[in-house]
N, C-alpha and C. Protein backbone atom coordinates (compact mmCIF):
# COMPACT_ATOMS: atom_id res chain seq x y z
N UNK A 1 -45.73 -63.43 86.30
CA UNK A 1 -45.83 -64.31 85.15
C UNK A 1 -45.35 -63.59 83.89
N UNK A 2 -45.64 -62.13 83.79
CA UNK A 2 -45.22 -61.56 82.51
C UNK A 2 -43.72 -61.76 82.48
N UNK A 3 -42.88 -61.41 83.76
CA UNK A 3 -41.63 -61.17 83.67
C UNK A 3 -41.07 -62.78 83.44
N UNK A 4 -41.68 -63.82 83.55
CA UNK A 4 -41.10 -64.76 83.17
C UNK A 4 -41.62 -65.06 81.63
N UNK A 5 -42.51 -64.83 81.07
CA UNK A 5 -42.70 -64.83 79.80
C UNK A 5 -41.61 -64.21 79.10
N UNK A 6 -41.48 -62.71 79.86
CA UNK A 6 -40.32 -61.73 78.98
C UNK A 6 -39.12 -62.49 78.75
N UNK A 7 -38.79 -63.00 80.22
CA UNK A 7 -37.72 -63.15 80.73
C UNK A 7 -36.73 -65.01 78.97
N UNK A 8 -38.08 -65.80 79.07
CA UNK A 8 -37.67 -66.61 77.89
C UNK A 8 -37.65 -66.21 76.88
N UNK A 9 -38.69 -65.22 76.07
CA UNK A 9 -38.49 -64.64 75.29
C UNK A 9 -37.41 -63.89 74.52
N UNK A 10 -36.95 -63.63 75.77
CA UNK A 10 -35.51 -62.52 75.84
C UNK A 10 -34.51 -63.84 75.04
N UNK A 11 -34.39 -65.13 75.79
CA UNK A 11 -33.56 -66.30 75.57
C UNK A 11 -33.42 -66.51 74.17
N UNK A 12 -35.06 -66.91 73.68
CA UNK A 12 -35.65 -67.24 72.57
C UNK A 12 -34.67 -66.26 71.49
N UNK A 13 -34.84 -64.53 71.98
CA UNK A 13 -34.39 -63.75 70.89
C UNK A 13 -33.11 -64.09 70.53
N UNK A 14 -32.03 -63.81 71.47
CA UNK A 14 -30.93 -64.20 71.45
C UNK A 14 -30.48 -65.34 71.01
N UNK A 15 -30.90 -66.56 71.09
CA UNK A 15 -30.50 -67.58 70.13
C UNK A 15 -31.18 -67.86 68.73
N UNK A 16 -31.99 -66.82 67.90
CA UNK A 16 -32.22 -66.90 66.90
C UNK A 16 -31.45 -65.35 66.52
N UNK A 17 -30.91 -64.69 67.37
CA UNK A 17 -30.37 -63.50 66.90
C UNK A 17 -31.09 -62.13 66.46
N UNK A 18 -32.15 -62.08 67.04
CA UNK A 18 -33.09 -60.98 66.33
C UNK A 18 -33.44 -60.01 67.85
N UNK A 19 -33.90 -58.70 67.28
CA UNK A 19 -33.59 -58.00 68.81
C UNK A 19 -35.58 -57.72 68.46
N UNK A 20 -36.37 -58.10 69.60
CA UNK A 20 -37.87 -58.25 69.37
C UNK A 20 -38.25 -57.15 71.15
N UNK A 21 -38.12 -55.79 71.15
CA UNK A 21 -38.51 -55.06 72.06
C UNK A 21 -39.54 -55.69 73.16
N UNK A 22 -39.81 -56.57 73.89
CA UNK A 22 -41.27 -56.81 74.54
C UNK A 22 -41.76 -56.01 75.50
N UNK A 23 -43.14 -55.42 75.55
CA UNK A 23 -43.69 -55.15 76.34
C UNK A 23 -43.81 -54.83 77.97
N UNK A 24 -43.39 -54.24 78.67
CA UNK A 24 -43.58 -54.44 80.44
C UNK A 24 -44.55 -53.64 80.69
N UNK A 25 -45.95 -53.92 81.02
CA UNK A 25 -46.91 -53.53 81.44
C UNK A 25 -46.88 -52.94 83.02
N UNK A 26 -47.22 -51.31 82.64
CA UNK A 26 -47.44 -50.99 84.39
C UNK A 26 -48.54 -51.01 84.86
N UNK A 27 -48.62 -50.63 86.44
CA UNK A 27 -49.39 -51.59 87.29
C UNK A 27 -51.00 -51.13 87.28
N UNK A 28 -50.88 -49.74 86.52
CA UNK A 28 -52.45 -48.86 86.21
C UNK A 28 -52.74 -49.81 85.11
N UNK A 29 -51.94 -50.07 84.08
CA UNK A 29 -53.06 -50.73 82.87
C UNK A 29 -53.06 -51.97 83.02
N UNK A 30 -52.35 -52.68 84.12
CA UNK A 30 -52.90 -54.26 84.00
C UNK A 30 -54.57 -53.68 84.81
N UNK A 31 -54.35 -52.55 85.92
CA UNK A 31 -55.22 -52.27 86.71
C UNK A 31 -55.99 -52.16 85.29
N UNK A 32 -56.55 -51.64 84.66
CA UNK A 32 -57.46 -50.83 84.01
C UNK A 32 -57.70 -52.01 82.93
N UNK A 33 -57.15 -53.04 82.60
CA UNK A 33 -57.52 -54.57 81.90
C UNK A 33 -58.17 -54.88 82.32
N UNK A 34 -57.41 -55.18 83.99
CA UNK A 34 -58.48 -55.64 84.31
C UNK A 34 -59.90 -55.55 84.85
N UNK A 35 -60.10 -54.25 85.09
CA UNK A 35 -61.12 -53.93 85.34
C UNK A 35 -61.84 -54.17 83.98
N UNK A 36 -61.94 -53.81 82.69
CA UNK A 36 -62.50 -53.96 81.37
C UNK A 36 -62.63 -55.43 81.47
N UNK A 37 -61.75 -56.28 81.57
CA UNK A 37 -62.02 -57.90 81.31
C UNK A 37 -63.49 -57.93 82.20
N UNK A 38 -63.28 -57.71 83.19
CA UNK A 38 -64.20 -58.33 84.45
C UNK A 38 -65.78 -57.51 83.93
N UNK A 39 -66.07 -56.03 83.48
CA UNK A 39 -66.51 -55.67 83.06
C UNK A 39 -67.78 -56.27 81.84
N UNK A 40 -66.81 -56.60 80.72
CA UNK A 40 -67.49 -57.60 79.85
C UNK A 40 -67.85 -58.52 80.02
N UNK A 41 -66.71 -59.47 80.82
CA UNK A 41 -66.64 -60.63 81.35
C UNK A 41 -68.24 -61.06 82.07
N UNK A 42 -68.41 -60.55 82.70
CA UNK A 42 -69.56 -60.46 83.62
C UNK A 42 -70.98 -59.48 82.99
N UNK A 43 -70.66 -59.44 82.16
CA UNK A 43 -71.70 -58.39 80.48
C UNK A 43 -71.91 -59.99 79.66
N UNK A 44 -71.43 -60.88 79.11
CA UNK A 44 -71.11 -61.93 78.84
C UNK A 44 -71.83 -62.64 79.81
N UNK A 45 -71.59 -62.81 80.74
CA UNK A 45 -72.43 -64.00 81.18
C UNK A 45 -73.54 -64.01 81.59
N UNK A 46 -74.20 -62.65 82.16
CA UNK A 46 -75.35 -62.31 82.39
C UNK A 46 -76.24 -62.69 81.12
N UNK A 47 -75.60 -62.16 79.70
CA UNK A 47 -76.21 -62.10 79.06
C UNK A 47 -76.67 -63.38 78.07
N UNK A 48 -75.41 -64.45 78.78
CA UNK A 48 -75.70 -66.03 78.65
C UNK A 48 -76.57 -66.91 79.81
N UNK A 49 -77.06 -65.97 80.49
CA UNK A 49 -77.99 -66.22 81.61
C UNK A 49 -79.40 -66.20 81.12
N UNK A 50 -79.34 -65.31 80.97
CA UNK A 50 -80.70 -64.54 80.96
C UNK A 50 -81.25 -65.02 79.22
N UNK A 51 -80.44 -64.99 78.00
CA UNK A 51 -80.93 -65.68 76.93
C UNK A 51 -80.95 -67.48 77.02
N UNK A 52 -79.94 -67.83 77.45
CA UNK A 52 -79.44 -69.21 78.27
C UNK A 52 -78.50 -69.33 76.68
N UNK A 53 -77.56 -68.99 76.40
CA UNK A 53 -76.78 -68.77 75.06
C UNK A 53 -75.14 -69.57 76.36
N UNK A 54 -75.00 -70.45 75.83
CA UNK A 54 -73.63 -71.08 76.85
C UNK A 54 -72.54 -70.54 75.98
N UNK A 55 -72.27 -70.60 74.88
CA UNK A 55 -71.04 -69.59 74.46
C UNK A 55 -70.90 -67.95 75.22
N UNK A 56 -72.12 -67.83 75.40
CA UNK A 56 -71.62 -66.13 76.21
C UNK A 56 -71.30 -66.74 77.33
N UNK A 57 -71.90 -67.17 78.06
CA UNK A 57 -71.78 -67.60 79.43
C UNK A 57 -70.36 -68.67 79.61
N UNK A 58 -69.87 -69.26 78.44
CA UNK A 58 -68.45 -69.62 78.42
C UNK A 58 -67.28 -68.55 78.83
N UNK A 59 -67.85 -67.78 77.53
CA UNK A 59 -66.97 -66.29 77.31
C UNK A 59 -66.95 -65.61 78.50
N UNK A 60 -68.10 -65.18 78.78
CA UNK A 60 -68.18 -64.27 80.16
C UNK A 60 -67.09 -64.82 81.32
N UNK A 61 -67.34 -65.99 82.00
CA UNK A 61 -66.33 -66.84 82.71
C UNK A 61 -65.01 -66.72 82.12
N UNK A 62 -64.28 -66.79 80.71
CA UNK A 62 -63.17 -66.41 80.91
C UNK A 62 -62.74 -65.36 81.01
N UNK A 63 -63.79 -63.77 80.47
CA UNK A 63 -63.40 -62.85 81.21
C UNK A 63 -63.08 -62.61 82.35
N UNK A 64 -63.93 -63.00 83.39
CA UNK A 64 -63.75 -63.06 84.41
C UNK A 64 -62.66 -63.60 85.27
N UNK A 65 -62.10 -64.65 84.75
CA UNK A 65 -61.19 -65.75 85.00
C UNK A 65 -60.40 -64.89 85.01
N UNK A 66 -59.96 -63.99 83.58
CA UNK A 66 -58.75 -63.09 83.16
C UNK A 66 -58.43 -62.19 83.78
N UNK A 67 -59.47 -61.25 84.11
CA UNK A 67 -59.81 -60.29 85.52
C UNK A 67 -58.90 -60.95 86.41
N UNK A 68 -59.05 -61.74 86.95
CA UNK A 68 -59.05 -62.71 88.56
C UNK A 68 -57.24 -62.33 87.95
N UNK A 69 -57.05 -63.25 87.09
CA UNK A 69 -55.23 -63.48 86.76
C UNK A 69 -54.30 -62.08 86.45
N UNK A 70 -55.10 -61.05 85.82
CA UNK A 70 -53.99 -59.91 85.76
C UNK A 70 -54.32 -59.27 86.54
N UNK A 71 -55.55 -59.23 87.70
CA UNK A 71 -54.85 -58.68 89.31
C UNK A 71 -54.41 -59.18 90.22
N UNK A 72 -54.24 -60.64 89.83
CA UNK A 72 -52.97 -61.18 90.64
C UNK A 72 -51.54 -60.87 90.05
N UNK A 73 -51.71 -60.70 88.77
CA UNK A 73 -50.63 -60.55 88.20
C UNK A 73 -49.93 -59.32 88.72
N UNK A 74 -50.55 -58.39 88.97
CA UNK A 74 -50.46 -56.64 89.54
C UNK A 74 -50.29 -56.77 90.91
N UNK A 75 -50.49 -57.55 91.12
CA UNK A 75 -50.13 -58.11 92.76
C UNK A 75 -51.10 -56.76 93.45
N UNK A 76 -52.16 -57.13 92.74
CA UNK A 76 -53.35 -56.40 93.53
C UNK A 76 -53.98 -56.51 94.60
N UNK A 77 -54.26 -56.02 95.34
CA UNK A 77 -54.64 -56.10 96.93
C UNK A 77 -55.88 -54.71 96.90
N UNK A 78 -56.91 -54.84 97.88
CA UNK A 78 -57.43 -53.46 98.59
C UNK A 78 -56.73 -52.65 98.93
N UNK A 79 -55.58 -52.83 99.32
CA UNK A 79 -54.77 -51.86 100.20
C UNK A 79 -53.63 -51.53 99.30
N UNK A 80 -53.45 -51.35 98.36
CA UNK A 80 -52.74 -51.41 97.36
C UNK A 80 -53.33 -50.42 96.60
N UNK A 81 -52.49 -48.83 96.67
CA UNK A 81 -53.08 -47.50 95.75
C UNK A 81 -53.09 -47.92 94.61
């Protein structure tokens, strides 16, 4: 998904003419996002549990959610160093 983000972006630059460097994330720090998302993520919802506060417990879930998407994004697997 990033590389297709890049990939219009790139389009975008070029027809407004401006040169905008983007980002390519390697596969340790999507790793290491996502571990932090899921982290809070799940810090967040416990803690919309247990007070019963539904904005944390919103929040928490999209951490989590986010987790879930940039280790698919990393094309993360168990078996995958």
């Amino acid at each position: 998904m990033i590389k297709e983000v890049n990939h219009v972006c790139e389009k975008l630059n070029e027809k407004l003419g401006v040169s905008v460097p983007l980002p390519n994330p390697q596969k340790k720090t999507l790793k290491t996002t996502s571990v932090c998302n899921f982290i809070v993520g799940a810090g967040l919802a416990a803690v919309g549990v247990v007070f019963s506060s539904k904005w944390c417990a919103v929040m928490g879930s999209i951490g989590i959610i986010s987790s879930v998407v940039l280790r698919q994004e990393r094309g993360g697997g168990k078996d995958e160093p």
